[in-house]
PDB file of N, CA and C in Angstrom:
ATOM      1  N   UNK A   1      14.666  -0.281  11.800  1.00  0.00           N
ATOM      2  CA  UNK A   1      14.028  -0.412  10.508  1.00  0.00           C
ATOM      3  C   UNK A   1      14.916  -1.239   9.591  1.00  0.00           C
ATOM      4  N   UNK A   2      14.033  -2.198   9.014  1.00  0.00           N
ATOM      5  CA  UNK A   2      15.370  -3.112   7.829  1.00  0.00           C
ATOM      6  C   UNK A   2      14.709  -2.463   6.520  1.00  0.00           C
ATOM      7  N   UNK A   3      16.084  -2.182   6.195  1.00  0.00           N
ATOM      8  CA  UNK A   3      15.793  -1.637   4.906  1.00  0.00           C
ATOM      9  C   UNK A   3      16.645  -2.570   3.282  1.00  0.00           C
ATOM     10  N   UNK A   4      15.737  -2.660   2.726  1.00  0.00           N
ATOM     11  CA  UNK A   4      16.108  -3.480   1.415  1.00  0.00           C
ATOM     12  C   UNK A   4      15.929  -3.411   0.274  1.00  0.00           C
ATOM     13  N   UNK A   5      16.837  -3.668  -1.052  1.00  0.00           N
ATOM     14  CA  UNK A   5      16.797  -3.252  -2.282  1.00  0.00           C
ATOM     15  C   UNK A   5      16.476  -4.336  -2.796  1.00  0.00           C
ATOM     16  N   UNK A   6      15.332  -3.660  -3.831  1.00  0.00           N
ATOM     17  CA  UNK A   6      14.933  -4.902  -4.630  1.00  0.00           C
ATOM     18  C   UNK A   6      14.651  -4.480  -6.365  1.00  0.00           C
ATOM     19  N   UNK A   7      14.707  -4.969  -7.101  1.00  0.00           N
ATOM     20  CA  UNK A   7      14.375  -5.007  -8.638  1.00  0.00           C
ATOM     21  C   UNK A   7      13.041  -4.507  -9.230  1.00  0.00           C
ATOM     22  N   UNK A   8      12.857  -4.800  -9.769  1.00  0.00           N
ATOM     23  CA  UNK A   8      11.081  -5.043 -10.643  1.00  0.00           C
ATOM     24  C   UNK A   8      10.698  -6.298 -10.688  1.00  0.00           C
ATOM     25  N   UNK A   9       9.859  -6.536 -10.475  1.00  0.00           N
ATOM     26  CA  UNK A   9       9.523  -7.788 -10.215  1.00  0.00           C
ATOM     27  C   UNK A   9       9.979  -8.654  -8.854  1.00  0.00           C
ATOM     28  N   UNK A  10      10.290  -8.170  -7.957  1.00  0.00           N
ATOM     29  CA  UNK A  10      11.017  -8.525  -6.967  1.00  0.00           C
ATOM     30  C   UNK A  10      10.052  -8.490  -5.873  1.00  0.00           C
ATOM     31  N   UNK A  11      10.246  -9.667  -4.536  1.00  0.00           N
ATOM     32  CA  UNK A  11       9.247  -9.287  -3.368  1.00  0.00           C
ATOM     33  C   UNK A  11       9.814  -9.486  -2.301  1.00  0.00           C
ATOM     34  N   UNK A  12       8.705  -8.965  -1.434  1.00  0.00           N
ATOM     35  CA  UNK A  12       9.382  -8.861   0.165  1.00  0.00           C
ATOM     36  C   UNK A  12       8.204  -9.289   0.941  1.00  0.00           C
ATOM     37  N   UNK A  13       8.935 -10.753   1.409  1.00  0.00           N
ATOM     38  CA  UNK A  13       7.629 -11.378   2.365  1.00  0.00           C
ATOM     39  C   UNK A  13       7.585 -11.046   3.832  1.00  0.00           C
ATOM     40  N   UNK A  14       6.440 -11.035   3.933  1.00  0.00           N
ATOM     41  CA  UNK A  14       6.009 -10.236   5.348  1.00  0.00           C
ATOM     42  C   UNK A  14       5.309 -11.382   6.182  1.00  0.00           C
ATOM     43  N   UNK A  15       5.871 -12.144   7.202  1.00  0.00           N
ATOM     44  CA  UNK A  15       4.869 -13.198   7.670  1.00  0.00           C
ATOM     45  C   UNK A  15       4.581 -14.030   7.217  1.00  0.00           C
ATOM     46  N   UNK A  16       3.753 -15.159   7.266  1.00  0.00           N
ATOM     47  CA  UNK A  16       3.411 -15.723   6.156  1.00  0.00           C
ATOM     48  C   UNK A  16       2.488 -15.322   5.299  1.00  0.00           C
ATOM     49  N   UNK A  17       1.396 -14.234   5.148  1.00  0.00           N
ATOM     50  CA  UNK A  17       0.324 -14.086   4.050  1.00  0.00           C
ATOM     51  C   UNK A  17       0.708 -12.726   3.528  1.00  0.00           C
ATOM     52  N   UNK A  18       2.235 -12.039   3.658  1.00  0.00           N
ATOM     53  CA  UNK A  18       1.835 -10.513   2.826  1.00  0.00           C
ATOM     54  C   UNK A  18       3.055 -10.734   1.937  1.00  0.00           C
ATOM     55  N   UNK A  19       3.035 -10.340   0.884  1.00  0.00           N
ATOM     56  CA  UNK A  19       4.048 -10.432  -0.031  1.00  0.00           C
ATOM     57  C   UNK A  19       3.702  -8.573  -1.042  1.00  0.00           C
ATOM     58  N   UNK A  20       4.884  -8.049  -0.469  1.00  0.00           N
ATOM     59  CA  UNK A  20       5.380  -6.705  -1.468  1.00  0.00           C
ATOM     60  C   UNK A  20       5.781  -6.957  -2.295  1.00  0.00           C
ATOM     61  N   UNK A  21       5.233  -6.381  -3.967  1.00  0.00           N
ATOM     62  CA  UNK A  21       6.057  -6.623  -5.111  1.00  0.00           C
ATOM     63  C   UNK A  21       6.423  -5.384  -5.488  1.00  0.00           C
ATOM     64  N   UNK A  22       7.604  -5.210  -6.013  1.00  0.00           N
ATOM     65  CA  UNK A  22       8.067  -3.725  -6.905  1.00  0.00           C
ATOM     66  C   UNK A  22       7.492  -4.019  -8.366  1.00  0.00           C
ATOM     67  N   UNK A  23       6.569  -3.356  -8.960  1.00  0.00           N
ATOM     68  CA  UNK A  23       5.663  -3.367  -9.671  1.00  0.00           C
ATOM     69  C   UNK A  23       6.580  -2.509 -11.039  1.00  0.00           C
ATOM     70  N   UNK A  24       6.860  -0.922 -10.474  1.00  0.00           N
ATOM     71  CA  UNK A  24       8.009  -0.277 -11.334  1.00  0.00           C
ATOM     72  C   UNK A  24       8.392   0.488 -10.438  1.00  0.00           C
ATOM     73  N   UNK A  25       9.281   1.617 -11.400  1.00  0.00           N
ATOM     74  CA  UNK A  25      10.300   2.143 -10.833  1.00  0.00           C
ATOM     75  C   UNK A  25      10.454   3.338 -11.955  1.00  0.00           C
ATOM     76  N   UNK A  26       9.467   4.633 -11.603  1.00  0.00           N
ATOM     77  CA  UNK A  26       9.531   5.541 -12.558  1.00  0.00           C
ATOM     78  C   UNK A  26      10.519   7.143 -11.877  1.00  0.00           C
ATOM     79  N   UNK A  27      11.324   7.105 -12.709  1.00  0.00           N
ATOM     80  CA  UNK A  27      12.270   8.294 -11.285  1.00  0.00           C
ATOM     81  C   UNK A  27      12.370   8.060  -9.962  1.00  0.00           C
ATOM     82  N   UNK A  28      11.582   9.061  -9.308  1.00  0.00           N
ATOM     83  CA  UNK A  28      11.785   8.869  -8.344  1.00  0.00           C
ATOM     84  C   UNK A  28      10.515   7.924  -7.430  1.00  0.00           C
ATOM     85  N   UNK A  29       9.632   7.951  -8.125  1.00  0.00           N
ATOM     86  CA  UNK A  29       8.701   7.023  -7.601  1.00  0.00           C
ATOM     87  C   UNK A  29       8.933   5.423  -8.131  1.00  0.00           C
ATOM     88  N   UNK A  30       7.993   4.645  -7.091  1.00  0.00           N
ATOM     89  CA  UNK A  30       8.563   3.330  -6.983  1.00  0.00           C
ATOM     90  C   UNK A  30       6.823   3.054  -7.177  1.00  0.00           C
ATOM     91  N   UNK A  31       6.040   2.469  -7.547  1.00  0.00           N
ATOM     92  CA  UNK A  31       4.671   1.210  -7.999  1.00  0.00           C
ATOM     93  C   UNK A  31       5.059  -0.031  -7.274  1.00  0.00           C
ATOM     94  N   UNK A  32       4.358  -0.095  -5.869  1.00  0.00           N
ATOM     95  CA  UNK A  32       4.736  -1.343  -5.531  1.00  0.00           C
ATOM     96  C   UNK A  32       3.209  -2.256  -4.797  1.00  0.00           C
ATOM     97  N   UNK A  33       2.790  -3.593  -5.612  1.00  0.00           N
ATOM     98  CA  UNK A  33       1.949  -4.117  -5.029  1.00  0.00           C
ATOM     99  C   UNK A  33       2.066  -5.066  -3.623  1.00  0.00           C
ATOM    100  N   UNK A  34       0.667  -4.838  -3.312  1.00  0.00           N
ATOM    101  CA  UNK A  34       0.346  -5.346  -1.874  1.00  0.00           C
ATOM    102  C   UNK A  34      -0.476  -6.432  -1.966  1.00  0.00           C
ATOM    103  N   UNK A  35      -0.380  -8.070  -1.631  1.00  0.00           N
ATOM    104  CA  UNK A  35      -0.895  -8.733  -1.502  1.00  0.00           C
ATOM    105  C   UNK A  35      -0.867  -9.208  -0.040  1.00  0.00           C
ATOM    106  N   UNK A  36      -2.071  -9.026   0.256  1.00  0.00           N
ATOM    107  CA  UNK A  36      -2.647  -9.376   1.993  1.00  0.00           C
ATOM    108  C   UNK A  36      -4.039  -9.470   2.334  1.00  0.00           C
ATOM    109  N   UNK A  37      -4.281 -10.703   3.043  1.00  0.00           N
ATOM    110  CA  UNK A  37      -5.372 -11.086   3.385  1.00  0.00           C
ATOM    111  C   UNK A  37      -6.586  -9.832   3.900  1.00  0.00           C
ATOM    112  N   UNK A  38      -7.922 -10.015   3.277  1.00  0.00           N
ATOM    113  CA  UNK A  38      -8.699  -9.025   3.511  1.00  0.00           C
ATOM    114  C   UNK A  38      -8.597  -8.312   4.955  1.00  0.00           C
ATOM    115  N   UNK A  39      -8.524  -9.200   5.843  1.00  0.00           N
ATOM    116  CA  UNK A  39      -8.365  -8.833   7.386  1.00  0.00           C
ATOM    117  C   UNK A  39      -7.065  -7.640   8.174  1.00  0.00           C
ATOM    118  N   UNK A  40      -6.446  -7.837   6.716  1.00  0.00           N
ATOM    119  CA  UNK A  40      -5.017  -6.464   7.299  1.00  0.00           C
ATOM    120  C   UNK A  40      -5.226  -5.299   5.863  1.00  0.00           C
ATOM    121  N   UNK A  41      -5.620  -4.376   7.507  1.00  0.00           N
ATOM    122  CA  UNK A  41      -5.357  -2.671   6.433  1.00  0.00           C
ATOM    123  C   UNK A  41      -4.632  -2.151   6.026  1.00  0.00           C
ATOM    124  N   UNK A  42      -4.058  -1.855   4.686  1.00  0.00           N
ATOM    125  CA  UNK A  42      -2.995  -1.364   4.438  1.00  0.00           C
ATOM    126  C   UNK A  42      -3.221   0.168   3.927  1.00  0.00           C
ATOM    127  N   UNK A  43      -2.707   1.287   4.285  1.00  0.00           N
ATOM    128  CA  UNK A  43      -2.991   2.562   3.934  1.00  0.00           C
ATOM    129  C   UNK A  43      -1.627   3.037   3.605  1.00  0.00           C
ATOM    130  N   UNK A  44      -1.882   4.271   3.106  1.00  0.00           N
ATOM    131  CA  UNK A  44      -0.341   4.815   2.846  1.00  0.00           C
ATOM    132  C   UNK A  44      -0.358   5.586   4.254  1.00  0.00           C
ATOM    133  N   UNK A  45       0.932   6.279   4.163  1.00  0.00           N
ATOM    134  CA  UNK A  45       1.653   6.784   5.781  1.00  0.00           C
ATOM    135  C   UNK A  45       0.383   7.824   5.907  1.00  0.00           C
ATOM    136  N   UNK A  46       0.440   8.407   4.616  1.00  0.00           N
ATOM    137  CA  UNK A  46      -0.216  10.257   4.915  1.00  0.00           C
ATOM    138  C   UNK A  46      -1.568   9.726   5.203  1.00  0.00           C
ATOM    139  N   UNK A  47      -2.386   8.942   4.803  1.00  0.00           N
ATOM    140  CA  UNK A  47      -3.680   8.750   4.611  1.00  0.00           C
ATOM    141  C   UNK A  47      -4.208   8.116   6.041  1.00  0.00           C
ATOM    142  N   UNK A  48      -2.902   7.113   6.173  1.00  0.00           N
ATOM    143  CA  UNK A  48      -3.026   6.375   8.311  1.00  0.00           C
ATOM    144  C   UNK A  48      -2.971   7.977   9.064  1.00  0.00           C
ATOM    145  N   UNK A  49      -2.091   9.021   9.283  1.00  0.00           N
ATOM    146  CA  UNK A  49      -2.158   9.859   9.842  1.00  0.00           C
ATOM    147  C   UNK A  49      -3.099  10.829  10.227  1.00  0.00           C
ATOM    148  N   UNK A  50      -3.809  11.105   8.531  1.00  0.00           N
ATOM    149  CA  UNK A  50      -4.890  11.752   8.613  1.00  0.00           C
ATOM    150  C   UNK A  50      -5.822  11.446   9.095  1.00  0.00           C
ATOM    151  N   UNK A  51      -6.121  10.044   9.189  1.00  0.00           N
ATOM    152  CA  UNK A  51      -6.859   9.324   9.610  1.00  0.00           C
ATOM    153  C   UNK A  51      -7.511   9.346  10.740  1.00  0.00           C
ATOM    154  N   UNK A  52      -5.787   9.313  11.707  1.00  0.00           N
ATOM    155  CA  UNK A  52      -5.811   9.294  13.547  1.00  0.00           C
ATOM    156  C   UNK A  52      -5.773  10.614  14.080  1.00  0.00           C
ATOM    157  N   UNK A  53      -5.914  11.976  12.666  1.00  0.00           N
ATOM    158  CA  UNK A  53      -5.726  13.117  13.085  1.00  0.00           C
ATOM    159  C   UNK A  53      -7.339  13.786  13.389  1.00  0.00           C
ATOM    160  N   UNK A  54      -7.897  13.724  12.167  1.00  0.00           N
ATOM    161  CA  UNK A  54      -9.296  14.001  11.556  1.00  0.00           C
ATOM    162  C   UNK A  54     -10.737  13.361  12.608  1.00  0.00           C
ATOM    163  N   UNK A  55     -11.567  14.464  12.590  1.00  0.00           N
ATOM    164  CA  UNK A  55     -12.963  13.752  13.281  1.00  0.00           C
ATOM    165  C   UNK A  55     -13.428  12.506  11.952  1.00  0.00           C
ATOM    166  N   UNK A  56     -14.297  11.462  12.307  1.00  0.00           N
ATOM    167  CA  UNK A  56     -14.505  10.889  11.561  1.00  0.00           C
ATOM    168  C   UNK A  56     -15.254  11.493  10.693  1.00  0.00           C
ATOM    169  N   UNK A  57     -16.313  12.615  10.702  1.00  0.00           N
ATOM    170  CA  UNK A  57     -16.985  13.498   9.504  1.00  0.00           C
ATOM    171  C   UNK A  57     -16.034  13.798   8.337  1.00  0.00           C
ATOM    172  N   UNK A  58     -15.065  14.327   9.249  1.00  0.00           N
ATOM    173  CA  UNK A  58     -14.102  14.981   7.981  1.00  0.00           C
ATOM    174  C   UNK A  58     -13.261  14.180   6.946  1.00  0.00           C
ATOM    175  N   UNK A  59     -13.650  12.556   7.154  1.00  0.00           N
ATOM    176  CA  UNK A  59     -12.628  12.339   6.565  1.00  0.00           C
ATOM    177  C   UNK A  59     -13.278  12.231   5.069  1.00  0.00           C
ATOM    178  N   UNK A  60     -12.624  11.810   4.180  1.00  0.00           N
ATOM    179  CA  UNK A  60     -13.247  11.449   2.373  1.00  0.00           C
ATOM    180  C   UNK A  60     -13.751   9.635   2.445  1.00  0.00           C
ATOM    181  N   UNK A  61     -14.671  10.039   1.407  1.00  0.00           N
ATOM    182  CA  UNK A  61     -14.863   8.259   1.708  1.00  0.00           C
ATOM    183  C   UNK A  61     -14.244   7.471   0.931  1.00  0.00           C
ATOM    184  N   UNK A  62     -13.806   5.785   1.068  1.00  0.00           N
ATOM    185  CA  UNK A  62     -12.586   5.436   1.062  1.00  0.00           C
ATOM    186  C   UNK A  62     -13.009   4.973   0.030  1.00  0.00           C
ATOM    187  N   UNK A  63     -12.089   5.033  -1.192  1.00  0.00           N
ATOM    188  CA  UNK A  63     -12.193   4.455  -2.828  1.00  0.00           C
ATOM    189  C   UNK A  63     -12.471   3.348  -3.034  1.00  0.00           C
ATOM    190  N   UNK A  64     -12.936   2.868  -3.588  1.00  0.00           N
ATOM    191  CA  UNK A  64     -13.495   1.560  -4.319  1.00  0.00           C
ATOM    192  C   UNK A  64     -11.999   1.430  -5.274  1.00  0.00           C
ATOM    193  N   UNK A  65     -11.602   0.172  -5.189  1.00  0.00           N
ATOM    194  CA  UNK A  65     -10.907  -0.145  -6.019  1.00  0.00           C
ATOM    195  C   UNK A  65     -10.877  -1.029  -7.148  1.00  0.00           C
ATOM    196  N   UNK A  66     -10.643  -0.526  -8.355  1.00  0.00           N
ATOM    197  CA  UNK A  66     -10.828  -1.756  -9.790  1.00  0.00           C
ATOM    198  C   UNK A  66     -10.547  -2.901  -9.454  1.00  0.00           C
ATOM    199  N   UNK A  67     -10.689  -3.837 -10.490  1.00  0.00           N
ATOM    200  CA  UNK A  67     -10.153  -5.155 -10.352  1.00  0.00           C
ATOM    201  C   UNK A  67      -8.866  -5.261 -10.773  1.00  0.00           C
ATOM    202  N   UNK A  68      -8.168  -4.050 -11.253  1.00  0.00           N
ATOM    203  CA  UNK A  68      -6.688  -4.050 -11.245  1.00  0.00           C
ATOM    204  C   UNK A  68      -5.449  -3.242 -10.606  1.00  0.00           C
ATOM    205  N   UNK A  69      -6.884  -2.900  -9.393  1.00  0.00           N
ATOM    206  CA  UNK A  69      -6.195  -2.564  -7.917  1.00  0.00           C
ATOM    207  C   UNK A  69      -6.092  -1.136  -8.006  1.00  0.00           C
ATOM    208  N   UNK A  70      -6.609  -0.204  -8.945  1.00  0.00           N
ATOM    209  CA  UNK A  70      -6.402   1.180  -9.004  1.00  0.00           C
ATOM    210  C   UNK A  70      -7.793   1.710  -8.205  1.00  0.00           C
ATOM    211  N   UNK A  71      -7.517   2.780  -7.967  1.00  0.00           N
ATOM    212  CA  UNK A  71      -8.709   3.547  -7.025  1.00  0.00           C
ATOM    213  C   UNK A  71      -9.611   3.917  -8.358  1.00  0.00           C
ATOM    214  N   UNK A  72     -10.661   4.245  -7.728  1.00  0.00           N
ATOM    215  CA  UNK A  72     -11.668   4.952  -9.070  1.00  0.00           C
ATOM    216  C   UNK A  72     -11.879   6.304  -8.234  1.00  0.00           C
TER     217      UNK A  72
END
């Protein structure tokens, strides 16, 4: 695993089309955006797990997101 420190405003390119930004940095949580082509899924860890754990009935249906990237 490479692991790396970065700022606010700071990114971490992935390939050529994904770029991580550190968005903020509140305690202990970190706000960090995801820019990547519609074609790659990005989920959080718990939500991929549940995912590959769960019948497909059970799962919740997947949020619609604003145009400023927040879930509704």
């Amino acid at each position: 695993m490479l692991v790396l420190s970065r700022k606010i405003n700071e990114q971490i390119v992935i390939g050529d089309d994904i770029i991580l930004t550190v968005v903020s940095i509140r305690g202990a949580g970190v706000r960090i955006g995801i820019d990547a082509p519609a074609n790659v899924s990005v989920h959080r860890g718990e939500v991929s797990a549940a995912t590959k754990q769960a019948p497909p009935a059970a799962l919740p249906s997947a949020a619609n997101p604003n145009q400023d990237g927040t879930a509704t």
